[in-house]
C-alpha atoms as a PDB file:
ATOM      1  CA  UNK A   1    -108.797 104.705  -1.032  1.00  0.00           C
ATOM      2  CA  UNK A   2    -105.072 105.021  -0.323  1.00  0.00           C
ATOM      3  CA  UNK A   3    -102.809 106.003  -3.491  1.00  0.00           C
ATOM      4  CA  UNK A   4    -100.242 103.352  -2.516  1.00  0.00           C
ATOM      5  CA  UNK A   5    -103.246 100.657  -2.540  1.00  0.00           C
ATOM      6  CA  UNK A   6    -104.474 102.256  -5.769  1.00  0.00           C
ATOM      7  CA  UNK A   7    -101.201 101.657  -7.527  1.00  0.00           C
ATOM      8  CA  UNK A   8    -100.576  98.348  -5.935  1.00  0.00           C
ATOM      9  CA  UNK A   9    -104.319  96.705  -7.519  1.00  0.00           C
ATOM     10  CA  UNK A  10    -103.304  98.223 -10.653  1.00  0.00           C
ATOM     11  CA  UNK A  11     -99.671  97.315 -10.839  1.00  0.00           C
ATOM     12  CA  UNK A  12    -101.626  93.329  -9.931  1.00  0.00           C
ATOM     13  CA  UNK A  13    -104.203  93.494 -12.461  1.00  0.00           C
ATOM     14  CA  UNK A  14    -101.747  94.944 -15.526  1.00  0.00           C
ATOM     15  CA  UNK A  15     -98.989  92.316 -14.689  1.00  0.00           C
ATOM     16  CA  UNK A  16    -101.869  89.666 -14.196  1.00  0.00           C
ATOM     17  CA  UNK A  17    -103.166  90.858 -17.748  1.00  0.00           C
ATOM     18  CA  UNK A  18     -99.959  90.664 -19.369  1.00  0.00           C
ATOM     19  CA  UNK A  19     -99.368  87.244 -18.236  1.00  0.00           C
ATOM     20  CA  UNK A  20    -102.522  86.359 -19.359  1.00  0.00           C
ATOM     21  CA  UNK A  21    -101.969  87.611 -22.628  1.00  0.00           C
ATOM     22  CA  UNK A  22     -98.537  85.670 -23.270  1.00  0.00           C
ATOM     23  CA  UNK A  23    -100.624  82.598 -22.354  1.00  0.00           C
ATOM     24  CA  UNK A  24    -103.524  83.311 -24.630  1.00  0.00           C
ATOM     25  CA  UNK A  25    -100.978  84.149 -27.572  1.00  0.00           C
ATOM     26  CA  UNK A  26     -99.167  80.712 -27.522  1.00  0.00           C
ATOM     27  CA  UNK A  27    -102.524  78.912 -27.111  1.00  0.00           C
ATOM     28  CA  UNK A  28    -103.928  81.057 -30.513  1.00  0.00           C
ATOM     29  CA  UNK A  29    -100.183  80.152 -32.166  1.00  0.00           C
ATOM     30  CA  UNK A  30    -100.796  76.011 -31.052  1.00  0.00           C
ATOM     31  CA  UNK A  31    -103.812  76.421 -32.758  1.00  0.00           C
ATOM     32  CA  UNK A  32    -103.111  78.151 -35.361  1.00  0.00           C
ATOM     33  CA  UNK A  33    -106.215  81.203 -35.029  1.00  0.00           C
ATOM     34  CA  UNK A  34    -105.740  84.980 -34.874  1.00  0.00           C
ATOM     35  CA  UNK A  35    -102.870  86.274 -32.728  1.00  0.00           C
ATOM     36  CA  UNK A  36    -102.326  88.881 -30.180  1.00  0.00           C
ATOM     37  CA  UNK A  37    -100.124  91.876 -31.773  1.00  0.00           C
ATOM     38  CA  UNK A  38     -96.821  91.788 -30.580  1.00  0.00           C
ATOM     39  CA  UNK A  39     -97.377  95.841 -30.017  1.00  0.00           C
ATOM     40  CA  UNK A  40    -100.372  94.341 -27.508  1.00  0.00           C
ATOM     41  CA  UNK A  41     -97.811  92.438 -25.931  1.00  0.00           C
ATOM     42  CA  UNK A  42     -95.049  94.921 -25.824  1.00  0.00           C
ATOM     43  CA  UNK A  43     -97.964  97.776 -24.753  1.00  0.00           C
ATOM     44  CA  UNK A  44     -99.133  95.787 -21.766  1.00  0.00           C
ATOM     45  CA  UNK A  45     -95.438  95.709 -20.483  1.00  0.00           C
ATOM     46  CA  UNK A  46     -95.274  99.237 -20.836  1.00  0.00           C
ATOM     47  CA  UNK A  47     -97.996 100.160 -19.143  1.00  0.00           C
ATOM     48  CA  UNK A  48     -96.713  98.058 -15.874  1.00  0.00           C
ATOM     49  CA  UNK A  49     -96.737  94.459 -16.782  1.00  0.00           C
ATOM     50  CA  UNK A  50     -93.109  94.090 -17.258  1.00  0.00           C
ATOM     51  CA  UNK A  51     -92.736  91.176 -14.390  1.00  0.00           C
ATOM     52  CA  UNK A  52     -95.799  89.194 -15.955  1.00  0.00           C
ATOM     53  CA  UNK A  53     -95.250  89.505 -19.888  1.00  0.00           C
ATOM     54  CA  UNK A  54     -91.703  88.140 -18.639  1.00  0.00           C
ATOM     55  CA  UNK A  55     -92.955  85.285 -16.093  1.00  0.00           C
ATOM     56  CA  UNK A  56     -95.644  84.674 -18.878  1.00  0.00           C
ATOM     57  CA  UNK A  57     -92.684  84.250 -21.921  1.00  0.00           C
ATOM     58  CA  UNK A  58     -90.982  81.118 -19.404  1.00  0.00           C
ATOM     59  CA  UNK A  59     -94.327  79.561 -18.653  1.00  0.00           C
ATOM     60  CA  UNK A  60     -95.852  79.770 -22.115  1.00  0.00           C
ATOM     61  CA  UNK A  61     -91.943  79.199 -23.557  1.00  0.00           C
ATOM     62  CA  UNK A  62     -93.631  82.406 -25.784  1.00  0.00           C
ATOM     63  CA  UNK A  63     -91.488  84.425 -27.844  1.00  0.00           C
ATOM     64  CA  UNK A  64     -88.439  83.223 -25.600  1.00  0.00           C
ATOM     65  CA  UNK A  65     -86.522  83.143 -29.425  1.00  0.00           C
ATOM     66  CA  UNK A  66     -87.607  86.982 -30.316  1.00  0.00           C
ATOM     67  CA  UNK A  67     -84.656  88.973 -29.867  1.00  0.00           C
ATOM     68  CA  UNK A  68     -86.938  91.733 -29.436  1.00  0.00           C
ATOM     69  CA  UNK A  69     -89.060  90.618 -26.808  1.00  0.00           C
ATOM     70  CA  UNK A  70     -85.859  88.525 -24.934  1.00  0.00           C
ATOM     71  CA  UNK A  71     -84.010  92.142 -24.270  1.00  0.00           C
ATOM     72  CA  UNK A  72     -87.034  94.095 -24.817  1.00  0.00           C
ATOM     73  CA  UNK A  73     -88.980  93.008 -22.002  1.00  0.00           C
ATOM     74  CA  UNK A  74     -86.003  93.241 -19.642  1.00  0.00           C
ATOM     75  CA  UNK A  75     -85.003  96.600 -20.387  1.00  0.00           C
ATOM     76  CA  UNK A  76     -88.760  97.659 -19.876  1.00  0.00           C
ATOM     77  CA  UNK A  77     -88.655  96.129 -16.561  1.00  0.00           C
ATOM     78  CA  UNK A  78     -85.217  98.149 -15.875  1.00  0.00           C
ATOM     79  CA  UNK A  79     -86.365 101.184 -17.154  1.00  0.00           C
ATOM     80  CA  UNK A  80     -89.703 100.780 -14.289  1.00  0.00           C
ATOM     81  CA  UNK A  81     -87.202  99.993 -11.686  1.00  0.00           C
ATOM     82  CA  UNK A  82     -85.333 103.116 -12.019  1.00  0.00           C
ATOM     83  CA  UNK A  83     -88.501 105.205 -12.272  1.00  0.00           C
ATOM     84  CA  UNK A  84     -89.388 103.618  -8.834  1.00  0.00           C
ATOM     85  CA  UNK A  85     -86.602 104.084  -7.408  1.00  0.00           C
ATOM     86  CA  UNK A  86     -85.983 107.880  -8.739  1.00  0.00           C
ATOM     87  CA  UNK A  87     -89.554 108.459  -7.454  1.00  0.00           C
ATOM     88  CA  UNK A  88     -88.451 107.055  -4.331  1.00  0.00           C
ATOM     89  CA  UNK A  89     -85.344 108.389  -3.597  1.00  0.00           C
ATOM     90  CA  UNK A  90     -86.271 111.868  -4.888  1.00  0.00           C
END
């Protein structure tokens, strides 16, 4: 299989799992059960998920008050950007 195509199902599935996650956290806090760790959260964004941990915050309206996770998130996705575009450009 390609690399490119490689990196493109992965960078799908973790930003598919991230969003996921943010949906499955505000439907645990609704209800009031067990809840995702917000290093869970934060780790899935890290690994690639920047794009859908964010899209998943304005769906769910989860953790949209968290200073942490309103710049955090963000400067994750940044920080990716430049790494693509460093690889890139290199």
């Amino acid at each position: 299989m390609n690399p490119v195509t490689v990196v493109l199902i992965y960078f799908i599935f973790i930003n598919f799992t991230a969003f996921l996650l943010m949906g499955i956290d505000k439907s645990k806090a609704r209800r009031g059960k067990w809840r995702i760790p917000e290093k869970t959260l934060f780790l899935s964004a890290i690994l690639g998920g920047s794009i859908g941990a964010m899209l998943g915050m304005q769906t769910f309206r989860h953790k949209t008050k968290h200073a942490s996770f309103r710049i955090g998130m963000p400067c994750i996705f940044i920080f990716q950007l430049a790494l693509v575009i460093f690889f890139i450009f290199r």
